[in-house]
N, C-alpha and C. Protein backbone atom coordinates (compact mmCIF):
# COMPACT_ATOMS: atom_id res chain seq x y z
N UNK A 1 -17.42 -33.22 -20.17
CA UNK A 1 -17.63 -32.69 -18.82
C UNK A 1 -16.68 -31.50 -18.59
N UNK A 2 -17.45 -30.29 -18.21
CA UNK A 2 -16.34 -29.17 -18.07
C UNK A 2 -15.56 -29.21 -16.81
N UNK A 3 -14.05 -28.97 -17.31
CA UNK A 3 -12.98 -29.01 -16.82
C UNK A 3 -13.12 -27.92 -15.12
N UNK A 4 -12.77 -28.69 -13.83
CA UNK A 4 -13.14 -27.85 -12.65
C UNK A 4 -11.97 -27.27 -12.51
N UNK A 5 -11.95 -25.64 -12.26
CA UNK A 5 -11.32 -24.45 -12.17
C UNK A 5 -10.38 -25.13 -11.15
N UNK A 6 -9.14 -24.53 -11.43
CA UNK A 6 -7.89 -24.79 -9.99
C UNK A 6 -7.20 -23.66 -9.93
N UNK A 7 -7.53 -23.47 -8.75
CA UNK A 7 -7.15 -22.23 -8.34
C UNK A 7 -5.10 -21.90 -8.45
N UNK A 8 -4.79 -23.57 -7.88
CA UNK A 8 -3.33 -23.14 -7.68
C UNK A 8 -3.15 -23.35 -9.12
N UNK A 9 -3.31 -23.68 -10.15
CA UNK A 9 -2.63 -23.51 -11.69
C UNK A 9 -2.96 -22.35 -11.84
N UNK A 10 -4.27 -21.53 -11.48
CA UNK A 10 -4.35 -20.67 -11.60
C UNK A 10 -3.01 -19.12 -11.74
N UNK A 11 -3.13 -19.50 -9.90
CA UNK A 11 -1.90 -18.67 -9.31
C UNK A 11 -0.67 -18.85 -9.93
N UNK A 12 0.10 -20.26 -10.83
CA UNK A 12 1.34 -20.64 -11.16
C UNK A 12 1.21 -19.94 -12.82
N UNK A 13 -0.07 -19.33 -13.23
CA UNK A 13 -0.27 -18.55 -14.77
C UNK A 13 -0.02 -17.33 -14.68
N UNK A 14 -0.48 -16.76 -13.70
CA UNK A 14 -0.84 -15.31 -12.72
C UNK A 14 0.96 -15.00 -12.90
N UNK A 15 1.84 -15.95 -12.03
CA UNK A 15 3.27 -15.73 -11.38
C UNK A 15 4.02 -16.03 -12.89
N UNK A 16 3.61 -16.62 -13.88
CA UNK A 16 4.52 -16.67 -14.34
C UNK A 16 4.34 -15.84 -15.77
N UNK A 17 3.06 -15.24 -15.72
CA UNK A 17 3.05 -13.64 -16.79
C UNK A 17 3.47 -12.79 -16.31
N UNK A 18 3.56 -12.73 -14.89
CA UNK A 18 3.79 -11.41 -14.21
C UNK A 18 5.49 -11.39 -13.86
N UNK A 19 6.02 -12.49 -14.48
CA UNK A 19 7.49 -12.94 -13.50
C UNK A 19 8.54 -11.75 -13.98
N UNK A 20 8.41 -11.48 -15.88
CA UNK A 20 9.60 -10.47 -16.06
C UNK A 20 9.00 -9.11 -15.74
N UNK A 21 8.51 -8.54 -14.94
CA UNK A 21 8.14 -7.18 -14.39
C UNK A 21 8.07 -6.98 -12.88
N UNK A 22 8.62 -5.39 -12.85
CA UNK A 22 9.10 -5.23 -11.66
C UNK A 22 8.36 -5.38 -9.94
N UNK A 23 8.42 -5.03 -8.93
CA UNK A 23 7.45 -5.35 -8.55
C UNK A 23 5.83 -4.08 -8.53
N UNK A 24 7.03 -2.75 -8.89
CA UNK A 24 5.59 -1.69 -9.00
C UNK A 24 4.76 -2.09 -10.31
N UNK A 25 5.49 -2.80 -11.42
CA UNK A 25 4.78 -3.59 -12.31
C UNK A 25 3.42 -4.53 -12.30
N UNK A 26 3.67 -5.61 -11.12
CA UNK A 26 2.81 -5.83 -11.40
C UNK A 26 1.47 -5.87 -10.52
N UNK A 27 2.29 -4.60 -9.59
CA UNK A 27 1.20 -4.45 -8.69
C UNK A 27 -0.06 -3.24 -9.32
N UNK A 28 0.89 -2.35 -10.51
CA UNK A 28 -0.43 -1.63 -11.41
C UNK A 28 -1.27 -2.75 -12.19
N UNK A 29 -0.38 -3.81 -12.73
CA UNK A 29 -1.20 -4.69 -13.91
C UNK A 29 -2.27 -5.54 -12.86
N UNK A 30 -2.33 -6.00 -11.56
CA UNK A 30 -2.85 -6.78 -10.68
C UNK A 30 -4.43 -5.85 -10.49
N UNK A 31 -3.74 -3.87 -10.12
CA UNK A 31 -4.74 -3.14 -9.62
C UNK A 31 -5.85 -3.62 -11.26
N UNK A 32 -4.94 -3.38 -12.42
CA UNK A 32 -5.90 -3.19 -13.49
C UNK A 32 -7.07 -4.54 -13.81
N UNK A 33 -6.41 -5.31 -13.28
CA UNK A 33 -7.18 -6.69 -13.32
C UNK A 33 -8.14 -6.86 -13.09
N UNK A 34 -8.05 -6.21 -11.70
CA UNK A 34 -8.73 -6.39 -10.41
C UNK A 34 -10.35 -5.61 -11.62
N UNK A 35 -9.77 -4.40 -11.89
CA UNK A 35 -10.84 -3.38 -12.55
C UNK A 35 -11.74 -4.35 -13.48
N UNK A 36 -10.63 -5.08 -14.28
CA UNK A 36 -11.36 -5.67 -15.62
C UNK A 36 -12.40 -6.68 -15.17
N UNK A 37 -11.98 -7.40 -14.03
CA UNK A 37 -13.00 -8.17 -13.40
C UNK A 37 -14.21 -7.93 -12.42
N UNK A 38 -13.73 -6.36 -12.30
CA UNK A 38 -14.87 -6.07 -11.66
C UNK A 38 -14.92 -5.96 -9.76
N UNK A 39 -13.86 -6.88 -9.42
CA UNK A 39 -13.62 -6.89 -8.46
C UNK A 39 -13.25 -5.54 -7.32
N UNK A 40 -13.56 -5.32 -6.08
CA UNK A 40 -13.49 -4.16 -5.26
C UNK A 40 -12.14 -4.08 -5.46
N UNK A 41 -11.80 -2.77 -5.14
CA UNK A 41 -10.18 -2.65 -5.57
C UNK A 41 -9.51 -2.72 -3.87
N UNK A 42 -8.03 -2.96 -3.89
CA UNK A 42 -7.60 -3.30 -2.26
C UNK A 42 -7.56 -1.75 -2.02
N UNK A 43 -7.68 -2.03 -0.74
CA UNK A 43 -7.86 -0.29 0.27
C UNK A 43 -6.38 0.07 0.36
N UNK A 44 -5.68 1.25 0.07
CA UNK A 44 -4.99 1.56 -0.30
C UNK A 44 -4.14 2.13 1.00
N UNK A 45 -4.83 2.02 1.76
CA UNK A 45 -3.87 1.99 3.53
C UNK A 45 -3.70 0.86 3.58
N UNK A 46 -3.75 -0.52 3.00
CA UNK A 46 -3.36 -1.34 3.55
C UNK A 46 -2.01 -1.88 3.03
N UNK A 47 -0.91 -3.02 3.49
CA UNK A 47 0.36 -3.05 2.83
C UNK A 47 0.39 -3.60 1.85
N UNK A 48 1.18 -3.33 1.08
CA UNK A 48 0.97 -3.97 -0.72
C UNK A 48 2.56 -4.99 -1.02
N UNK A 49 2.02 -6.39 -0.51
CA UNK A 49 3.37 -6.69 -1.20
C UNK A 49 3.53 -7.43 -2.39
N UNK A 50 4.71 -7.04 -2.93
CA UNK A 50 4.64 -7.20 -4.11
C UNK A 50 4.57 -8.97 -3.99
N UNK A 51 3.94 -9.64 -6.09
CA UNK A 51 3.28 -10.77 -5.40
C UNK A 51 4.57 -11.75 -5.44
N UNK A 52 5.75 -11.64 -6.13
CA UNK A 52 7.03 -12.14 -6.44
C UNK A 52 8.05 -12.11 -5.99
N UNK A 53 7.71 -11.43 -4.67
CA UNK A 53 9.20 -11.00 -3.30
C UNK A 53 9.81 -12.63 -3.25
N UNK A 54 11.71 -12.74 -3.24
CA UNK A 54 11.77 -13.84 -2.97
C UNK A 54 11.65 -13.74 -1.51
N UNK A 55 11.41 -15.41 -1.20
CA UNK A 55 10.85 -15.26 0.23
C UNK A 55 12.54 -15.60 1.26
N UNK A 56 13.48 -15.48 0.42
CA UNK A 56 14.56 -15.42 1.69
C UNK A 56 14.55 -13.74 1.78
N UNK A 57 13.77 -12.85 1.84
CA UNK A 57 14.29 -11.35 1.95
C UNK A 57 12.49 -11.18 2.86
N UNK A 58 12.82 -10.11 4.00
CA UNK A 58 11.74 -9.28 4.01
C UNK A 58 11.67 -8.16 3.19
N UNK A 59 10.15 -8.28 3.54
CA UNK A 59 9.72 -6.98 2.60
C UNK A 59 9.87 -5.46 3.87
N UNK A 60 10.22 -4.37 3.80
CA UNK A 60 10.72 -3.38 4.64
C UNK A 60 8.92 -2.91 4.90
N UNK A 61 8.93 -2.49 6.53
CA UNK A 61 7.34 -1.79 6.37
C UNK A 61 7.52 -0.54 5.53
N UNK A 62 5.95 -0.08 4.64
CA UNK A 62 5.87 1.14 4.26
C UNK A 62 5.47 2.02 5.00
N UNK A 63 6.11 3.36 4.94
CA UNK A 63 6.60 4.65 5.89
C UNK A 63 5.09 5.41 4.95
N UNK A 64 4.64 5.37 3.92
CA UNK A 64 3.67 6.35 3.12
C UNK A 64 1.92 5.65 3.98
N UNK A 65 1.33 6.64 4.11
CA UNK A 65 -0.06 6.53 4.60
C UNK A 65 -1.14 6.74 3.31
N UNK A 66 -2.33 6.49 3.99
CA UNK A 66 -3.60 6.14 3.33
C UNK A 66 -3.24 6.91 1.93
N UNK A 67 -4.57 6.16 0.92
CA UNK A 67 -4.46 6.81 -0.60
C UNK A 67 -3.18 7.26 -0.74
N UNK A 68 -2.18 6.39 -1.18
CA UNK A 68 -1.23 7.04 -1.47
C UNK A 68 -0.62 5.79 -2.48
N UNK A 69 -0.12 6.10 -3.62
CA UNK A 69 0.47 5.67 -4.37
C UNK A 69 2.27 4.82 -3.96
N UNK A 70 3.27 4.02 -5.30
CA UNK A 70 4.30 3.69 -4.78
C UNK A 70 4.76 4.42 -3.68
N UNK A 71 5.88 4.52 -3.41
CA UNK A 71 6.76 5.51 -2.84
C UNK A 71 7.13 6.23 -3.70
N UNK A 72 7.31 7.90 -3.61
CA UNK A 72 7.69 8.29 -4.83
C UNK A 72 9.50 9.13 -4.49
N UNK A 73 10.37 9.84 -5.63
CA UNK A 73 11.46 9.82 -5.30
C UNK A 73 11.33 11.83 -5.32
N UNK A 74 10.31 12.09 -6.19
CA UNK A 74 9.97 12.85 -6.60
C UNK A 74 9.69 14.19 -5.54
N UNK A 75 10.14 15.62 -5.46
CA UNK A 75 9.85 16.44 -4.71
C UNK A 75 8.10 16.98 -4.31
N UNK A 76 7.84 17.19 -3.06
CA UNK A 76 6.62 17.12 -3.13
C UNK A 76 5.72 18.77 -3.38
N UNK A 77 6.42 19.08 -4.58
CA UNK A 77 5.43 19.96 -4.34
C UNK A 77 5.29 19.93 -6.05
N UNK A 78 3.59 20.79 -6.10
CA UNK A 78 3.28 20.66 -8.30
C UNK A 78 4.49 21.13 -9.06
N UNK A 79 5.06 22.27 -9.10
CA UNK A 79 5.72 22.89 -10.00
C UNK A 79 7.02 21.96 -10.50
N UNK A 80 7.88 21.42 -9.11
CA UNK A 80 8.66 20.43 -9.13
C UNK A 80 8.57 18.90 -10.34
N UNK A 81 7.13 18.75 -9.59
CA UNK A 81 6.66 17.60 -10.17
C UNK A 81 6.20 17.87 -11.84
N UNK A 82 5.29 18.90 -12.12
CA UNK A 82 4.95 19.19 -13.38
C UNK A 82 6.36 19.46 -14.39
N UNK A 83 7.56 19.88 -13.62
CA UNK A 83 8.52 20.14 -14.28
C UNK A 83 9.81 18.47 -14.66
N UNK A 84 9.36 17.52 -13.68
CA UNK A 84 9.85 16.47 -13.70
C UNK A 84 9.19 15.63 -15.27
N UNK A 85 7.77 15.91 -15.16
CA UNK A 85 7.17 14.69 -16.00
C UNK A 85 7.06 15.69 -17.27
N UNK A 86 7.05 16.72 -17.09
CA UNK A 86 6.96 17.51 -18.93
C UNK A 86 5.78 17.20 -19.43
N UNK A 87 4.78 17.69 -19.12
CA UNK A 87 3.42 17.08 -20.09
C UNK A 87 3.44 17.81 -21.48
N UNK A 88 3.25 17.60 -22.08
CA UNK A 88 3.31 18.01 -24.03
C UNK A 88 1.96 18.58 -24.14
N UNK A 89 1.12 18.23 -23.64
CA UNK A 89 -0.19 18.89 -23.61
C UNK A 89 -1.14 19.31 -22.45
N UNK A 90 -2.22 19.98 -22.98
CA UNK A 90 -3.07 20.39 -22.18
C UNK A 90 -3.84 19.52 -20.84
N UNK A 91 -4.15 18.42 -21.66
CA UNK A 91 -4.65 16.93 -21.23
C UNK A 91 -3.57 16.45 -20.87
N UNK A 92 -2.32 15.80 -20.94
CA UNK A 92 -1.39 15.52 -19.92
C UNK A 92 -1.04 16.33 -18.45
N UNK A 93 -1.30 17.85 -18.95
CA UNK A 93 -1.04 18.44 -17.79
C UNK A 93 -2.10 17.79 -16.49
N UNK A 94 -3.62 18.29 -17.40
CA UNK A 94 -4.10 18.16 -16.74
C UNK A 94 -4.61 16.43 -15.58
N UNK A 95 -4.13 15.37 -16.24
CA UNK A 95 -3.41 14.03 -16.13
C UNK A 95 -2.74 14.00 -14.81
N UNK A 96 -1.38 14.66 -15.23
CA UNK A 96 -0.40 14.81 -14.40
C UNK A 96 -1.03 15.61 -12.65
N UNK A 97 -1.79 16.94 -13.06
CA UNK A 97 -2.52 17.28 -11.87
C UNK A 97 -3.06 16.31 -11.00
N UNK A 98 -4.08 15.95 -11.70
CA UNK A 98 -4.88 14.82 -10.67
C UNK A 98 -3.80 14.18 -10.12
N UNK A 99 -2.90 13.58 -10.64
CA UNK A 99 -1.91 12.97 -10.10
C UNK A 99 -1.32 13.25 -9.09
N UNK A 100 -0.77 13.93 -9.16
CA UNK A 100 -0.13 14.74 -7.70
C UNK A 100 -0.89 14.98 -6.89
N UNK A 101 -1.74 15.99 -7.18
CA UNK A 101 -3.42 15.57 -5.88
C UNK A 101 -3.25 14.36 -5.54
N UNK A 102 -3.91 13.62 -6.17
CA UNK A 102 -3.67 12.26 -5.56
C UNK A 102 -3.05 11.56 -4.57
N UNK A 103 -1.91 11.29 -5.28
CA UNK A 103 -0.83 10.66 -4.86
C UNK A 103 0.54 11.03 -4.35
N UNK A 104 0.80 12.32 -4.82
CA UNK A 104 1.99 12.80 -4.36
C UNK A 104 2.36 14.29 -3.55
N UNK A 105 1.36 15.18 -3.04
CA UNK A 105 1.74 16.37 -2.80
C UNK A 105 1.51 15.64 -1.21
N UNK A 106 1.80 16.83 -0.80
CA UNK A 106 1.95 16.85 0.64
C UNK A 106 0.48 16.29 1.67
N UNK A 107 0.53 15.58 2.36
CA UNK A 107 -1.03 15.23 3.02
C UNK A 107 -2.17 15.69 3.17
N UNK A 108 -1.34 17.09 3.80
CA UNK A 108 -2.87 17.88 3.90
C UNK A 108 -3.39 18.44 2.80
N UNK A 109 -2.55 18.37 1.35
CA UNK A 109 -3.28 19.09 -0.08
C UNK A 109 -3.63 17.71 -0.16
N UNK A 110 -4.03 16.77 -0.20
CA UNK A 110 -4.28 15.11 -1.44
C UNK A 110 -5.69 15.74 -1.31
N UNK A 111 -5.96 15.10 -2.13
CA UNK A 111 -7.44 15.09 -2.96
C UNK A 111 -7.85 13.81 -4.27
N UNK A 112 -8.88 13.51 -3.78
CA UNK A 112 -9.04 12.55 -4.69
C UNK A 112 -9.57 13.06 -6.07
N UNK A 113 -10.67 14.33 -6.02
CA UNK A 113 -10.78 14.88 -7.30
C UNK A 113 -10.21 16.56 -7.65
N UNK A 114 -10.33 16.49 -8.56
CA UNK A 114 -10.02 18.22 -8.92
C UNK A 114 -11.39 18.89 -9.57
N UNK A 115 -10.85 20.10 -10.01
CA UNK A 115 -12.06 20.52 -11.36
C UNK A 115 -11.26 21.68 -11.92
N UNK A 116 -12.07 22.60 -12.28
CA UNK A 116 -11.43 23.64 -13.09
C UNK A 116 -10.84 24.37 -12.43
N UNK A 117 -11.00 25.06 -11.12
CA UNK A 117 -10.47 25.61 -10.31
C UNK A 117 -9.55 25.37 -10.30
N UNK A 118 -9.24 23.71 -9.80
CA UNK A 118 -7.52 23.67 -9.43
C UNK A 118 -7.18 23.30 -10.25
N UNK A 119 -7.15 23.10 -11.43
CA UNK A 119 -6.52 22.80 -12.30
C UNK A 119 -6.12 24.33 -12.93
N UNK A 120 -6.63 25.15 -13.26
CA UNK A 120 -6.43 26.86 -13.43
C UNK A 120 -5.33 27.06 -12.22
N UNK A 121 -5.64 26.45 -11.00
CA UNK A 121 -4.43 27.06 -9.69
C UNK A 121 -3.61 26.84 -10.35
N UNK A 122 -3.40 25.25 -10.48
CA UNK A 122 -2.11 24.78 -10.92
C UNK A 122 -1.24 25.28 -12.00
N UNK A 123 -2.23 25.72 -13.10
CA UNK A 123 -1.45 26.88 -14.04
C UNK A 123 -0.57 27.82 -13.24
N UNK A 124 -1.07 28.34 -12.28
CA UNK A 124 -0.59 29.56 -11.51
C UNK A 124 1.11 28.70 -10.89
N UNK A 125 0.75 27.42 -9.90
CA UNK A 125 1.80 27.13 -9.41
C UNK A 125 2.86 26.70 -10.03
N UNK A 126 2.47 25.93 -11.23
CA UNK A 126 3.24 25.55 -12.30
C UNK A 126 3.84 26.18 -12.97
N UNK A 127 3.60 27.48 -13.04
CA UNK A 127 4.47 28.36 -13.82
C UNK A 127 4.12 28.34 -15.35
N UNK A 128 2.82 28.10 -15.52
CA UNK A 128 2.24 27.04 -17.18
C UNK A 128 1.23 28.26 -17.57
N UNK A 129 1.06 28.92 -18.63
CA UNK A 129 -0.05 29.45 -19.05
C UNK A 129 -1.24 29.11 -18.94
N UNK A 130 -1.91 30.18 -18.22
CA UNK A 130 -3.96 29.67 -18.04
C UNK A 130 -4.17 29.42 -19.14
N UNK A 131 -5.01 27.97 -18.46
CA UNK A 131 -6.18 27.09 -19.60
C UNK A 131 -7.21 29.00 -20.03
N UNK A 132 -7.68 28.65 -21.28
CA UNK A 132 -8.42 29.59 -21.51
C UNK A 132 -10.65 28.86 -21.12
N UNK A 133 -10.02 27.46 -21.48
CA UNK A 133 -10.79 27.10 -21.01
C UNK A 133 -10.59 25.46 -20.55
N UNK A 134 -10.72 25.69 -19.24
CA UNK A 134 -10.15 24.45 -18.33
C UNK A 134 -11.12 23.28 -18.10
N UNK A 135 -12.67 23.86 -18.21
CA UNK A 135 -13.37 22.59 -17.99
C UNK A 135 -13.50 21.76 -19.68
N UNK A 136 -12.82 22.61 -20.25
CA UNK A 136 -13.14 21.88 -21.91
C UNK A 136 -12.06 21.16 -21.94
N UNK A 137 -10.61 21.20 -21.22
CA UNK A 137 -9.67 20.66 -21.10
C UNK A 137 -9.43 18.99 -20.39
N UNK A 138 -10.51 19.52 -18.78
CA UNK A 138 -10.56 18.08 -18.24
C UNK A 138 -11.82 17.46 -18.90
N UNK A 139 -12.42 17.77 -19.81
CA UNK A 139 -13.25 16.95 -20.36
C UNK A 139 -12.78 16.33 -21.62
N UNK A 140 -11.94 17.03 -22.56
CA UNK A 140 -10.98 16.24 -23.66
C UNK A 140 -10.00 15.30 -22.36
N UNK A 141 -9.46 15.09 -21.39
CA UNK A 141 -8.70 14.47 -20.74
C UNK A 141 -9.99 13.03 -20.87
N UNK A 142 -10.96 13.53 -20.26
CA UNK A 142 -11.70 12.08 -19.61
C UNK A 142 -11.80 11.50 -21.34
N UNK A 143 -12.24 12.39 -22.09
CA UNK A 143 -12.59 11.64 -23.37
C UNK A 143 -11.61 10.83 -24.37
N UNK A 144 -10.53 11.53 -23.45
CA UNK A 144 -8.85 10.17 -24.28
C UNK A 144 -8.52 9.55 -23.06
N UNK A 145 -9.78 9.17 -21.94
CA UNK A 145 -9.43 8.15 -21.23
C UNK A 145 -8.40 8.13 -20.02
N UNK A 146 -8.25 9.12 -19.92
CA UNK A 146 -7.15 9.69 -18.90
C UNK A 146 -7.53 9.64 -17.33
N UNK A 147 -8.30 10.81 -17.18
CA UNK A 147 -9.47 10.73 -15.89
C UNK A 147 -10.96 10.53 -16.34
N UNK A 148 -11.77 10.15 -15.28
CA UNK A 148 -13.52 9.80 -15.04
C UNK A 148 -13.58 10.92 -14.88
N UNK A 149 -15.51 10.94 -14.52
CA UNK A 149 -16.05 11.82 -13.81
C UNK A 149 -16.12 11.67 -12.57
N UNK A 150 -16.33 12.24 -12.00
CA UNK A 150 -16.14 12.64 -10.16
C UNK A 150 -17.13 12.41 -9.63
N UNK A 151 -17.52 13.02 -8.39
CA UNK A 151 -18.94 12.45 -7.19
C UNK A 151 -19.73 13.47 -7.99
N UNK A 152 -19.51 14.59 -8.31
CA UNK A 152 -20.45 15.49 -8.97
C UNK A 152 -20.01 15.98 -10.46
N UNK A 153 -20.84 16.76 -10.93
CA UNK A 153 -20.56 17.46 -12.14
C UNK A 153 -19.17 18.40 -12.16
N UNK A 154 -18.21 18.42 -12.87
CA UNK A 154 -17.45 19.41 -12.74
C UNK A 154 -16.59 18.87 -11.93
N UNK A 155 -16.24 17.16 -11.43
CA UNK A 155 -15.01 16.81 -10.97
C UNK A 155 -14.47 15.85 -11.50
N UNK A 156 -13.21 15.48 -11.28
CA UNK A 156 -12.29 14.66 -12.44
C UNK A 156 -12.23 14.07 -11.29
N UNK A 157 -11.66 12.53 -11.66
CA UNK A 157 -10.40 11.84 -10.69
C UNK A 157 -9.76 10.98 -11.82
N UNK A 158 -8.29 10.94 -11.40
CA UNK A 158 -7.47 10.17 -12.29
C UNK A 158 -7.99 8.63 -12.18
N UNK A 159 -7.36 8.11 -13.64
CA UNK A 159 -7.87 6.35 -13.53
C UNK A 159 -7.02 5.81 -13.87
N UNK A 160 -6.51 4.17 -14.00
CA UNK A 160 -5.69 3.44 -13.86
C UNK A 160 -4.89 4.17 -15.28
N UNK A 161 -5.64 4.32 -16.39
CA UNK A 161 -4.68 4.80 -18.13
C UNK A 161 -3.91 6.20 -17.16
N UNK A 162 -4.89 6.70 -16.91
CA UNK A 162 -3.92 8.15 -16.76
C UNK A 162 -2.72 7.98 -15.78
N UNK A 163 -2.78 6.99 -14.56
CA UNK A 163 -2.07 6.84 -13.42
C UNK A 163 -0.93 6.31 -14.47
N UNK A 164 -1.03 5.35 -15.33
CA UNK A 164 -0.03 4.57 -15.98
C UNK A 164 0.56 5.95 -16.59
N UNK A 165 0.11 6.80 -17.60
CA UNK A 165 0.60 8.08 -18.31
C UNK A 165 1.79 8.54 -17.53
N UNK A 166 1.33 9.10 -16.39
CA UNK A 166 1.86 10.17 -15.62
C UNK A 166 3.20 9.45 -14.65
N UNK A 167 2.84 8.17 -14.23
CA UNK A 167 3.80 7.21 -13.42
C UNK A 167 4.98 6.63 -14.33
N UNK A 168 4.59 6.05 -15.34
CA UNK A 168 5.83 5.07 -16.48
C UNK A 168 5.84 5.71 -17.40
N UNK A 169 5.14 6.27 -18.39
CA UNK A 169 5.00 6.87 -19.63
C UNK A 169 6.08 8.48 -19.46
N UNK A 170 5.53 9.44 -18.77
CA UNK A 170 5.75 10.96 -18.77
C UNK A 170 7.26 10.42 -17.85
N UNK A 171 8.24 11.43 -18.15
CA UNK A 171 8.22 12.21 -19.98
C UNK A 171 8.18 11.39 -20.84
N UNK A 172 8.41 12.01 -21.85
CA UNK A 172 8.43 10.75 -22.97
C UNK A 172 9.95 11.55 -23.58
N UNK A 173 10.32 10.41 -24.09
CA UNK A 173 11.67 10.21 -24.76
C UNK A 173 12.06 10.27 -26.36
N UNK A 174 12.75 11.23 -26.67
CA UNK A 174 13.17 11.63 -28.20
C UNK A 174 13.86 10.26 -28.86
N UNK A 175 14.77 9.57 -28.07
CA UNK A 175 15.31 8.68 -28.31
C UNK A 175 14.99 7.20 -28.52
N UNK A 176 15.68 6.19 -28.72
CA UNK A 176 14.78 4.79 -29.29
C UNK A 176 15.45 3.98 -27.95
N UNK A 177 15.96 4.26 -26.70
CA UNK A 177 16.44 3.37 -25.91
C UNK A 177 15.70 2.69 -25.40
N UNK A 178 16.42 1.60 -24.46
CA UNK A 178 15.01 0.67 -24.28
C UNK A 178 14.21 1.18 -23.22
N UNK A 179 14.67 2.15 -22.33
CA UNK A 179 13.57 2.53 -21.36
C UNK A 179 12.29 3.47 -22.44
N UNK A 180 12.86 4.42 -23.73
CA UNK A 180 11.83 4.49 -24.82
C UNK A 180 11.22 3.61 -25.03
N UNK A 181 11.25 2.64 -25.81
CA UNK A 181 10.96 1.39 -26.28
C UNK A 181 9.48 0.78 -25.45
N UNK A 182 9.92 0.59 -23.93
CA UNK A 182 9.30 0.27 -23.01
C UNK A 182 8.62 1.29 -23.02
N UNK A 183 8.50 2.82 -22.92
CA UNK A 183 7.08 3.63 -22.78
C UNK A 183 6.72 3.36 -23.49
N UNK A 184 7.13 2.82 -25.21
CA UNK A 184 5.70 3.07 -25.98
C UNK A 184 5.00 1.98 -25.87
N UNK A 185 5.64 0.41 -25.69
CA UNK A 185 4.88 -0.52 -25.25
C UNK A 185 3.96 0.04 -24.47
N UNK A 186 4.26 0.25 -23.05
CA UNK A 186 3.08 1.18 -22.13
C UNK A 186 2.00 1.83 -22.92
N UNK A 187 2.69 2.82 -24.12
CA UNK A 187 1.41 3.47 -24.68
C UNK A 187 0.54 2.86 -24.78
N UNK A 188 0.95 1.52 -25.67
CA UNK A 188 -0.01 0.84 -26.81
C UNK A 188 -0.85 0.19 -25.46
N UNK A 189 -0.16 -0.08 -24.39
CA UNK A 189 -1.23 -0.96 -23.25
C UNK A 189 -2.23 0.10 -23.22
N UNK A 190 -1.71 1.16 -22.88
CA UNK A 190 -2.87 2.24 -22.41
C UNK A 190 -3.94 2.19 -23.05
N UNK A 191 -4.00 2.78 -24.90
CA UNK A 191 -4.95 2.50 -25.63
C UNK A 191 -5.97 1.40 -25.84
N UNK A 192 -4.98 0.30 -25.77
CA UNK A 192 -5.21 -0.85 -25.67
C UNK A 192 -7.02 -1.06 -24.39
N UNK A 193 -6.45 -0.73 -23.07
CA UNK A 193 -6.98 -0.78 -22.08
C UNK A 193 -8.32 0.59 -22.03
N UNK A 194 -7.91 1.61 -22.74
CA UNK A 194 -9.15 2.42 -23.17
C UNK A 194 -9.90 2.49 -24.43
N UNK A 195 -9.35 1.40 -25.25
CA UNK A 195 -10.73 0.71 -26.08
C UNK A 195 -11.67 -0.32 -25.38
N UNK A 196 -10.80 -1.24 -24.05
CA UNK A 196 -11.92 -2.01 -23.89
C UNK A 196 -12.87 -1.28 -22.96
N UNK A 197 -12.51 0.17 -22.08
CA UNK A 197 -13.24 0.50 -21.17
C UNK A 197 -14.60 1.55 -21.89
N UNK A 198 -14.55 1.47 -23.74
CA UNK A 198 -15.34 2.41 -24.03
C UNK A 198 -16.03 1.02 -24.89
């Protein structure tokens, strides 16, 4: 007779894979879950607490509004930011863009997608040599899994691999320390997570 699902062992498997990671940890591995199962993803104005807060502490309200990523520490404008994370390539840059659209520039620039246009701006703001050709660029991006396609032809939006890239991964590190160590773990998740999505 098959064994009936329990939800609270469930939750005590959930808490205790997720226990050695931080709490922005495992609120990306929770978002990615959410993906693998298919499930609607949580609305991103709403408050996110982490799922492992001990409960003698409040959690502080968040000061950041709609679509918007952690809190970040990071200055809000591209050039700043492109110069913080160092992308090594064309496709990271372009990674890193969506990103900041996204999640980190100032309110009235967010955007959920880009295309060639702004991604060519961003050359300009970045201080980075023009793509010679930029839509061949965000299309090697989507094809190593980085960003999707958009509402139409000719738009990107970042996805959970690339958000992981640009958030934990970038920069990447010459050295073998353990915060190294720990990006490349990250790498291998990444890949990992864009073999099962192809």
């Amino acid at each position: 007779m098959p064994k009936t699902p329990d939800d609270l062992e469930a939750v005590r498997s959930v808490t205790t894979a997720l226990g050695g990671f931080s709490p922005e940890e495992q609120e990306r591995i929770i978002r990615w879950a959410r993906e693998k199962l298919g499930l609607t993803p949580a609305p991103r104005n709403s408050p996110e607490v982490p799922l492992l807060q001990p409960t003698v502490s409040m959690v502080p309200p968040r000061s950041d509004t709609a679509d918007s990523a952690q809190p970040s520490t990071f200055p809000k404008d591209l050039k700043t930011f492109v110069a913080t994370k160092n992308p090594k390539s064309d496709v990271q840059f372009a990674a890193t863009v969506a990103y900041f659209y996204r999640f980190e520039s100032p309110l009235e620039q967010r955007r959920n997608e880009i295309d060639a246009e702004i991604l060519q701006d961003a050359c300009r703001l970045a201080s980075r040599a023009r793509l010679k050709h930029p839509n061949m660029t965000l299309n090697n991006a989507k094809n190593q899994g980085l960003i999707d396609s958009g509402s139409e032809a000719g738009k990107y939006t970042i996805n959970t691999v690339g958000e992981n890239l640009v958030a934990m991964i970038l920069p990447s590190q010459a050295d073998s320390s353990p915060k190294t160590r720990k990006s490349r773990t990250l790498k291998r998740a990444a890949k990992t997570i864009r073999r099962r999505k192809n």
